[in-house]
Each structure stands twice: as C-alpha cells, then as structure tokens.
PDB file of N, CA and C in Angstrom:
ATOM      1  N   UNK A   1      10.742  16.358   2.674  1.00  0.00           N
ATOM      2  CA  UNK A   1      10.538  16.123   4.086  1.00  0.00           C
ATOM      3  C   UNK A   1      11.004  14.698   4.408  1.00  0.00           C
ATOM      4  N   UNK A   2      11.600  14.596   5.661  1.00  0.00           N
ATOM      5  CA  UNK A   2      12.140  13.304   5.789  1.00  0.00           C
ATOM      6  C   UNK A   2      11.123  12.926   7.466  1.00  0.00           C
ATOM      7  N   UNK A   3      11.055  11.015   6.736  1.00  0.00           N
ATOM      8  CA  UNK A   3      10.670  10.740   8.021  1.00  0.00           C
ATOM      9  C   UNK A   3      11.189   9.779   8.956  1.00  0.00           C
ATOM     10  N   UNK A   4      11.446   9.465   9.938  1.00  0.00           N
ATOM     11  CA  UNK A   4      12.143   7.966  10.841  1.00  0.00           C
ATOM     12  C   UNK A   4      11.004   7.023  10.107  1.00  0.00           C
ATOM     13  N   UNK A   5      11.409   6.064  10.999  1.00  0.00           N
ATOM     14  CA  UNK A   5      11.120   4.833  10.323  1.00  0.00           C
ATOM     15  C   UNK A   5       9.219   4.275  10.889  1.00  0.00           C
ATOM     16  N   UNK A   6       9.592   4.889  11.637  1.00  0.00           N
ATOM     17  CA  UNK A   6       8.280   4.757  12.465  1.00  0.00           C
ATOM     18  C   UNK A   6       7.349   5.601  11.911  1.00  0.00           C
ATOM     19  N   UNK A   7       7.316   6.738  11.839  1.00  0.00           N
ATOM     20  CA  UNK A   7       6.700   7.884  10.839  1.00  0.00           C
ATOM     21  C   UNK A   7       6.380   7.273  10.004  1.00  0.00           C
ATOM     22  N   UNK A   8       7.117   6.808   8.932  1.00  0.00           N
ATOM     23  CA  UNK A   8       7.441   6.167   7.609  1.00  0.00           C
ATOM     24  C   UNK A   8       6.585   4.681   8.053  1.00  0.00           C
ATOM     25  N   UNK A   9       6.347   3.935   8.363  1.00  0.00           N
ATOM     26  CA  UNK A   9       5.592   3.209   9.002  1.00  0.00           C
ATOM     27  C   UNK A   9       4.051   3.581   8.661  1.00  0.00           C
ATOM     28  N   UNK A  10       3.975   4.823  10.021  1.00  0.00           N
ATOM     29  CA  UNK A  10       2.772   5.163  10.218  1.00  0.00           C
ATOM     30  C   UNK A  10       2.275   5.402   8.581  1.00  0.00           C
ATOM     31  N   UNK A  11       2.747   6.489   7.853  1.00  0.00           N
ATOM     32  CA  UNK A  11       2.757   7.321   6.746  1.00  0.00           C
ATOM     33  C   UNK A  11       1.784   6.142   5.692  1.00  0.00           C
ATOM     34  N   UNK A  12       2.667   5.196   5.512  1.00  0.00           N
ATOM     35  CA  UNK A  12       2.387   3.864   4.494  1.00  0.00           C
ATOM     36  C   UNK A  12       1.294   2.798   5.489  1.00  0.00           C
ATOM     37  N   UNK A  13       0.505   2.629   6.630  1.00  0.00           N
ATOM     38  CA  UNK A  13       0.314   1.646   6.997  1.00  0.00           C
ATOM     39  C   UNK A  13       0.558   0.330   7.140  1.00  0.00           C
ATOM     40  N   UNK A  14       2.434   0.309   7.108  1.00  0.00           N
ATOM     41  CA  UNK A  14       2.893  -0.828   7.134  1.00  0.00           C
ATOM     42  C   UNK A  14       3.580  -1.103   8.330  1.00  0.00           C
ATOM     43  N   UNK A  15       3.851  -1.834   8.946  1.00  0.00           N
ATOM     44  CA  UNK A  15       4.320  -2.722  10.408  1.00  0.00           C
ATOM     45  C   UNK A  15       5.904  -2.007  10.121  1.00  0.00           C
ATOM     46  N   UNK A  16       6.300  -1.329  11.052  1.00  0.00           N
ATOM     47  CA  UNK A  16       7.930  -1.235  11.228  1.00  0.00           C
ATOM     48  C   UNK A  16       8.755  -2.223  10.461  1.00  0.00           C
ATOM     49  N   UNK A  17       8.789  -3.483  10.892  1.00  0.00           N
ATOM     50  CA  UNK A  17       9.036  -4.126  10.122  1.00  0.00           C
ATOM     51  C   UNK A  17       9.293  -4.470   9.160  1.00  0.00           C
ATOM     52  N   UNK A  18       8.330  -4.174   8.612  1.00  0.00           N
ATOM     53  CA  UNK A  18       8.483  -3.957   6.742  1.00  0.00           C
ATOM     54  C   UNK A  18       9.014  -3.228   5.933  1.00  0.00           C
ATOM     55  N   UNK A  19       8.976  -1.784   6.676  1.00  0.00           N
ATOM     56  CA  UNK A  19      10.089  -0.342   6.895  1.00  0.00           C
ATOM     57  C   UNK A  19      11.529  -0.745   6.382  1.00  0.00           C
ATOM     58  N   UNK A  20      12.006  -1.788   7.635  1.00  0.00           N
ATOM     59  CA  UNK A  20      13.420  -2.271   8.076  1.00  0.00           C
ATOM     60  C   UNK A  20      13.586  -3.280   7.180  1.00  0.00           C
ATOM     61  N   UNK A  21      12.652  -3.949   6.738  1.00  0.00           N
ATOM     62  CA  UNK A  21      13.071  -5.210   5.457  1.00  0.00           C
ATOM     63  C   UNK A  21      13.493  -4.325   4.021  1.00  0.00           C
ATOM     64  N   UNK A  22      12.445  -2.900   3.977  1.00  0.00           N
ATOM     65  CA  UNK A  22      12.787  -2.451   2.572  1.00  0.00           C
ATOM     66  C   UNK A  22      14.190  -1.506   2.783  1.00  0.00           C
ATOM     67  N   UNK A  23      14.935  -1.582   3.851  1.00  0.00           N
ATOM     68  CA  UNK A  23      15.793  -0.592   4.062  1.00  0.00           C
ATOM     69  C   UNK A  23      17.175  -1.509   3.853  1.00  0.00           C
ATOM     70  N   UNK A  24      16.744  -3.151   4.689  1.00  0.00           N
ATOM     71  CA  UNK A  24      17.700  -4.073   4.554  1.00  0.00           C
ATOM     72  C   UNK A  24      17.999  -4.081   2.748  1.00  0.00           C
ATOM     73  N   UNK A  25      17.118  -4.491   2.301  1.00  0.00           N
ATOM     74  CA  UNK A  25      17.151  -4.979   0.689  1.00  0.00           C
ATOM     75  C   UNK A  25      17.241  -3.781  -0.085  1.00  0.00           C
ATOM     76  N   UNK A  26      17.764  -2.844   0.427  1.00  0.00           N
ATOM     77  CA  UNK A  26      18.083  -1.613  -0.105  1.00  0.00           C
ATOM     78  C   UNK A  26      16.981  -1.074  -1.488  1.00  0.00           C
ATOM     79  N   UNK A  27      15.736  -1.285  -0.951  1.00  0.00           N
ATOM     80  CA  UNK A  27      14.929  -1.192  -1.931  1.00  0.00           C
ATOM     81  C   UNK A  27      14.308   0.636  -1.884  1.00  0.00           C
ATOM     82  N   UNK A  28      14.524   1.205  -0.722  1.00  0.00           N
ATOM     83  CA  UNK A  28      14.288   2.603  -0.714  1.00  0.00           C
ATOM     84  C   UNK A  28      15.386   3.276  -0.660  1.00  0.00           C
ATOM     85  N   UNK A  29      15.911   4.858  -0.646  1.00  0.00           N
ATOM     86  CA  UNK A  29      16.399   5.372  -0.007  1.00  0.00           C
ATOM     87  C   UNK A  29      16.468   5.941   1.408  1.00  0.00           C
ATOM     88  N   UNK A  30      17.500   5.812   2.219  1.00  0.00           N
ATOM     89  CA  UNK A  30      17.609   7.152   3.242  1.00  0.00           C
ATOM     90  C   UNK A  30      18.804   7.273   3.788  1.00  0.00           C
ATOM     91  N   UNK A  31      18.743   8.353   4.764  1.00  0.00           N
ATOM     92  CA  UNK A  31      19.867   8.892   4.917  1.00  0.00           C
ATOM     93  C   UNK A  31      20.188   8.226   6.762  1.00  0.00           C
ATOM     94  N   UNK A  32      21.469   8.687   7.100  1.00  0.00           N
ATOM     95  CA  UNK A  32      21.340   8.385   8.110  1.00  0.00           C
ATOM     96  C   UNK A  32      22.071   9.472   9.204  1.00  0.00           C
ATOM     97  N   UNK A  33      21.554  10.136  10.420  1.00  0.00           N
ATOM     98  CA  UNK A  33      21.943  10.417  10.675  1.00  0.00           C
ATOM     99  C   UNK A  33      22.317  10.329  12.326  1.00  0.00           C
ATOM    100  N   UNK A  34      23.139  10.521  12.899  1.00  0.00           N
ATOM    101  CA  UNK A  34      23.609  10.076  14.400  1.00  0.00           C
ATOM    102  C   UNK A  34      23.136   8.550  14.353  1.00  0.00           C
ATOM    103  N   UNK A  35      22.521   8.304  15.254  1.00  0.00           N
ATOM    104  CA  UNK A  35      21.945   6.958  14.929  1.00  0.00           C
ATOM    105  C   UNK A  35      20.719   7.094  14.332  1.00  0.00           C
ATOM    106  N   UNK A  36      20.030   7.804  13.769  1.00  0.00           N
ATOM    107  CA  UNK A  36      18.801   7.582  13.745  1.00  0.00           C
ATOM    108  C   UNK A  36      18.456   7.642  11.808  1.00  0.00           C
ATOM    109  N   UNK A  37      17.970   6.600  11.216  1.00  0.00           N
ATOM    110  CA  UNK A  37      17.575   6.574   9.894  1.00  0.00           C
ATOM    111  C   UNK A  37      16.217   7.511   9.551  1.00  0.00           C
ATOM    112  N   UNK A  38      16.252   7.814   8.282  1.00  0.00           N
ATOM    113  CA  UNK A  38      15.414   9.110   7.659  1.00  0.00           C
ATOM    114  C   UNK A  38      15.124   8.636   6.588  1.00  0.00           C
ATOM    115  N   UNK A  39      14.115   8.539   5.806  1.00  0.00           N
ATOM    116  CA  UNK A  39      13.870   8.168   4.490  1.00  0.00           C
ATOM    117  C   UNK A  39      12.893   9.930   4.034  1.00  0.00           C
ATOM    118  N   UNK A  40      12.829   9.640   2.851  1.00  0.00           N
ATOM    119  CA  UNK A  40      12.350  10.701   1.960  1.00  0.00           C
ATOM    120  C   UNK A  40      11.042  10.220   1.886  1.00  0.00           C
ATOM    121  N   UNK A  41      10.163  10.828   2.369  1.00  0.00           N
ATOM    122  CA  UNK A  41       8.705  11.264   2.248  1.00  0.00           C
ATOM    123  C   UNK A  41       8.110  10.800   1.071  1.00  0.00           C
ATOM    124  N   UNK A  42       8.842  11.959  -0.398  1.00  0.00           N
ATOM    125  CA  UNK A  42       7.783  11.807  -1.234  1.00  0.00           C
ATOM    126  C   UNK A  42       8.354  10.766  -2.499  1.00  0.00           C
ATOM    127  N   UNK A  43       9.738   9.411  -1.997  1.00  0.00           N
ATOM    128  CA  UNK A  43      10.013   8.996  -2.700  1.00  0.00           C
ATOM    129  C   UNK A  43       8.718   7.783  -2.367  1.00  0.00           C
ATOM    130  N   UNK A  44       7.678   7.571  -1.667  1.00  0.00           N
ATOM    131  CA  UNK A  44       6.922   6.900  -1.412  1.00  0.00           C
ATOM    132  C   UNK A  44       5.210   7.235  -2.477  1.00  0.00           C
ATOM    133  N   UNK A  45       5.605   8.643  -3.085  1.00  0.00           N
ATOM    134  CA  UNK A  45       4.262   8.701  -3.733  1.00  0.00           C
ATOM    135  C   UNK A  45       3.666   7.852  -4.993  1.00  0.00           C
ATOM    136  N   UNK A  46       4.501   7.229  -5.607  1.00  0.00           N
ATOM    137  CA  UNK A  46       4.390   6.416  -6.489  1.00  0.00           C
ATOM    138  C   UNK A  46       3.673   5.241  -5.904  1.00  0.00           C
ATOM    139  N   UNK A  47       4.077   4.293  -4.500  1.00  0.00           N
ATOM    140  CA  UNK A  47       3.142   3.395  -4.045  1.00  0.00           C
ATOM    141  C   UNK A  47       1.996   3.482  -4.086  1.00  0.00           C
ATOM    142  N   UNK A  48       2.256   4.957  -2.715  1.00  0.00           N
ATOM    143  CA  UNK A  48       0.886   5.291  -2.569  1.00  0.00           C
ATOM    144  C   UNK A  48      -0.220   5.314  -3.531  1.00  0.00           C
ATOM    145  N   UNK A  49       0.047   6.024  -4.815  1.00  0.00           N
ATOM    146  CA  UNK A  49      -0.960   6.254  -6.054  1.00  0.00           C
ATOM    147  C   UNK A  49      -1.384   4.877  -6.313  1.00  0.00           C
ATOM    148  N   UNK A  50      -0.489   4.038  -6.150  1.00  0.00           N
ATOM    149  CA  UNK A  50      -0.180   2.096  -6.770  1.00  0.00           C
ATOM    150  C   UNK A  50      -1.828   1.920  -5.967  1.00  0.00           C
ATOM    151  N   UNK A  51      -1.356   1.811  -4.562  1.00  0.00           N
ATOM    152  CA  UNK A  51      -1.895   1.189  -3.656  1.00  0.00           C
ATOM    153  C   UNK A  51      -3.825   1.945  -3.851  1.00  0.00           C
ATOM    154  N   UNK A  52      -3.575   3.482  -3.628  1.00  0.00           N
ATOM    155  CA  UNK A  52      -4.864   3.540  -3.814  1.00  0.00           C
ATOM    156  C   UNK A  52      -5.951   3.210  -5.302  1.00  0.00           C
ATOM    157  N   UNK A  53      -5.154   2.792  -6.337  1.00  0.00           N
ATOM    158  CA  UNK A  53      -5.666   2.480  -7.559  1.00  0.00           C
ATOM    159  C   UNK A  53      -6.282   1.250  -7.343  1.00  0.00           C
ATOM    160  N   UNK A  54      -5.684   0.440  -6.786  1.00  0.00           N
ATOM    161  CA  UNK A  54      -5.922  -1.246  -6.214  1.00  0.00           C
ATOM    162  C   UNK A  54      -6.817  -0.818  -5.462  1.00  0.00           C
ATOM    163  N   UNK A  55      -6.920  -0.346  -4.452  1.00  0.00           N
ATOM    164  CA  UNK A  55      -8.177  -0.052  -3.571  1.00  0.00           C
ATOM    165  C   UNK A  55      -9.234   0.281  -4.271  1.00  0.00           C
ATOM    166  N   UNK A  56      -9.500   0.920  -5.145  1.00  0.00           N
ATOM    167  CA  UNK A  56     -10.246   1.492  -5.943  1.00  0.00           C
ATOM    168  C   UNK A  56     -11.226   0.275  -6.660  1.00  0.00           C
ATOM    169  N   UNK A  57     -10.208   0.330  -7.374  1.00  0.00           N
ATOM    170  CA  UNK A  57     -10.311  -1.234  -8.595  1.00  0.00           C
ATOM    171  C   UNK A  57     -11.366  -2.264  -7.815  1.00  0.00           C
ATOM    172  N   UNK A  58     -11.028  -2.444  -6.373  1.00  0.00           N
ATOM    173  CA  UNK A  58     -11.282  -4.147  -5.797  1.00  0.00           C
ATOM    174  C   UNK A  58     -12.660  -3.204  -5.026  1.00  0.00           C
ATOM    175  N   UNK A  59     -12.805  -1.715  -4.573  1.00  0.00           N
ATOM    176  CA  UNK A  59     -13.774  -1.645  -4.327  1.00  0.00           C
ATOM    177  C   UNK A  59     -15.136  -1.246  -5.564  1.00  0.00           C
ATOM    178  N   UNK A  60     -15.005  -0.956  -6.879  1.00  0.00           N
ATOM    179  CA  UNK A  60     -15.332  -1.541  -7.753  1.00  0.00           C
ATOM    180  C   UNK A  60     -16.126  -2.692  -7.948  1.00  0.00           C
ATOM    181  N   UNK A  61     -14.930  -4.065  -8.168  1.00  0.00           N
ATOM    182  CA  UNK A  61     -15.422  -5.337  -8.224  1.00  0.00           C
ATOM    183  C   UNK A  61     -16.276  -5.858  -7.199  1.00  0.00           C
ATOM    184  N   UNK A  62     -16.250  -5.430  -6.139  1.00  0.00           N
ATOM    185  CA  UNK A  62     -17.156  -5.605  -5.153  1.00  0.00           C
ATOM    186  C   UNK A  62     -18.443  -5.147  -4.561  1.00  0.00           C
ATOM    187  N   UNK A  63     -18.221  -4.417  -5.565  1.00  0.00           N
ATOM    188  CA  UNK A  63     -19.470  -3.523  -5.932  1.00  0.00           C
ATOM    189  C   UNK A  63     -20.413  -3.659  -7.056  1.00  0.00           C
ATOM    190  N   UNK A  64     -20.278  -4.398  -7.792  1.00  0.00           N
ATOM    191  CA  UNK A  64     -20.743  -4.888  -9.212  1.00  0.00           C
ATOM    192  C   UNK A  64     -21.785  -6.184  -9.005  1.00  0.00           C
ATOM    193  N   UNK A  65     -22.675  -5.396  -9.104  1.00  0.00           N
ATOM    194  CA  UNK A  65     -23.858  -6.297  -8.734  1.00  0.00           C
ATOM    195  C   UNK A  65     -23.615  -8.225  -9.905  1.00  0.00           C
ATOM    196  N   UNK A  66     -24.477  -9.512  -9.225  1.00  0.00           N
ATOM    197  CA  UNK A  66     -23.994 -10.676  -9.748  1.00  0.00           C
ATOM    198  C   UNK A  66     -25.001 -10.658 -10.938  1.00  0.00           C
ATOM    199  N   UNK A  67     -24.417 -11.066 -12.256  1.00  0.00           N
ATOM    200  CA  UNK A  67     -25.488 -10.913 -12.854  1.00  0.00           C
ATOM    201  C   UNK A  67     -26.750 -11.861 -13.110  1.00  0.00           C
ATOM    202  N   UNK A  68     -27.824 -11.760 -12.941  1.00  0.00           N
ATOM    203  CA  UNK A  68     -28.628 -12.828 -13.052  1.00  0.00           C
ATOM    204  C   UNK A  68     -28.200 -14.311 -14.309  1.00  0.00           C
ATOM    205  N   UNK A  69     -28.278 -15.137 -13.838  1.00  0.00           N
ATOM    206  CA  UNK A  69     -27.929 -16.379 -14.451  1.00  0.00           C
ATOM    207  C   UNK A  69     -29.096 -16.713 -15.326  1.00  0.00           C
ATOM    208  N   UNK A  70     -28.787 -16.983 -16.249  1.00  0.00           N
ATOM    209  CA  UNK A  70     -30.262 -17.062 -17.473  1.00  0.00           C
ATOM    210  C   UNK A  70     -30.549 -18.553 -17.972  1.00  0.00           C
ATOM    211  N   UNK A  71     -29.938 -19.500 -16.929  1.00  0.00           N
ATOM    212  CA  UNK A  71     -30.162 -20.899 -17.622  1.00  0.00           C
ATOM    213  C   UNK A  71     -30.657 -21.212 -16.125  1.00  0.00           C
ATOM    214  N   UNK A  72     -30.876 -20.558 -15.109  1.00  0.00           N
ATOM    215  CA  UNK A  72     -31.831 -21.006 -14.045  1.00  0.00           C
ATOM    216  C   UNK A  72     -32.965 -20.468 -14.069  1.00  0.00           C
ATOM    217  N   UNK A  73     -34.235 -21.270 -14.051  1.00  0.00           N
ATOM    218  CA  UNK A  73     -35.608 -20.949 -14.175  1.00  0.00           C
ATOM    219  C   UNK A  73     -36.356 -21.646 -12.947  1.00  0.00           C
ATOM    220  N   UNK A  74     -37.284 -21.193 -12.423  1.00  0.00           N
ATOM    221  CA  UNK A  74     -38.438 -22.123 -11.764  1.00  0.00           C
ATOM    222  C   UNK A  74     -39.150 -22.886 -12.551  1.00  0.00           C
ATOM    223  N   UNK A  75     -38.952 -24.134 -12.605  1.00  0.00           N
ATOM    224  CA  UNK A  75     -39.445 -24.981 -13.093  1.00  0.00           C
ATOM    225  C   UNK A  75     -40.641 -25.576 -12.614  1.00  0.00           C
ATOM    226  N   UNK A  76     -41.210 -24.942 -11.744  1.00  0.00           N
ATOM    227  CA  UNK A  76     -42.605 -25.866 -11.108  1.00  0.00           C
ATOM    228  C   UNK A  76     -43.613 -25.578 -11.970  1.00  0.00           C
TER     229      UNK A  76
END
C-alpha cells in the first residue's frame, strides 16, 4: 500500500517535514507519480517496531520504583 507524504506523516507521527528531509537524503523509498510522491507503507515497519520498543523500555524505567537508600537513617 502506498501513501503521500502527508499520510506517511500522519502514519509515523512525524511533521511533514521530516517526511521531505527523509525523501531529500534519499533515506526511504518512493515512487513518483504525476506530481504527486508515494512511499511504501510497510517499508516503515521496521521503525515502527524500533520506536515502539523505546517506548516500552522508557515506560519501564519510569516505572521502577527508587530504591530506598540504606546509608540514610533518622538520626534523632
């Protein structure tokens, strides 16, 4: 399935922008047709998996209770 750039945008939660930088630096594929650019859908699933592993991971660490410190005491 192919999407414009905007799609492709939406798809990844990234700013158009960023779309058009990875298209400049020829870092994705797509195709082009009349005027309008198309990238491939599922050449993006590899991020995606990236991205939600990191999400994962950091909601994890943030989740990990602090562990009590054993050289602080009440001293009174």
């Amino acid at each position: 399935m192919y999407l414009t750039v905007e799609e492709t945008a939406e798809y990844l939660e990234l700013p158009v922008s960023e779309i058009h930088r990875l298209i400049r630096e020829k870092q994705v594929r797509f195709v082009r047709v009349e005027d309008e650019i198309l990238l491939y859908k599922e050449q993006f699933n590899l991020f995606i998996n990236e991205r939600q592993k990191q999400k994962f991971a950091l909601e994890e660490y943030l989740n990990t209770p602090v562990p009590e410190d054993i050289d602080i005491k009440d001293e009174d």
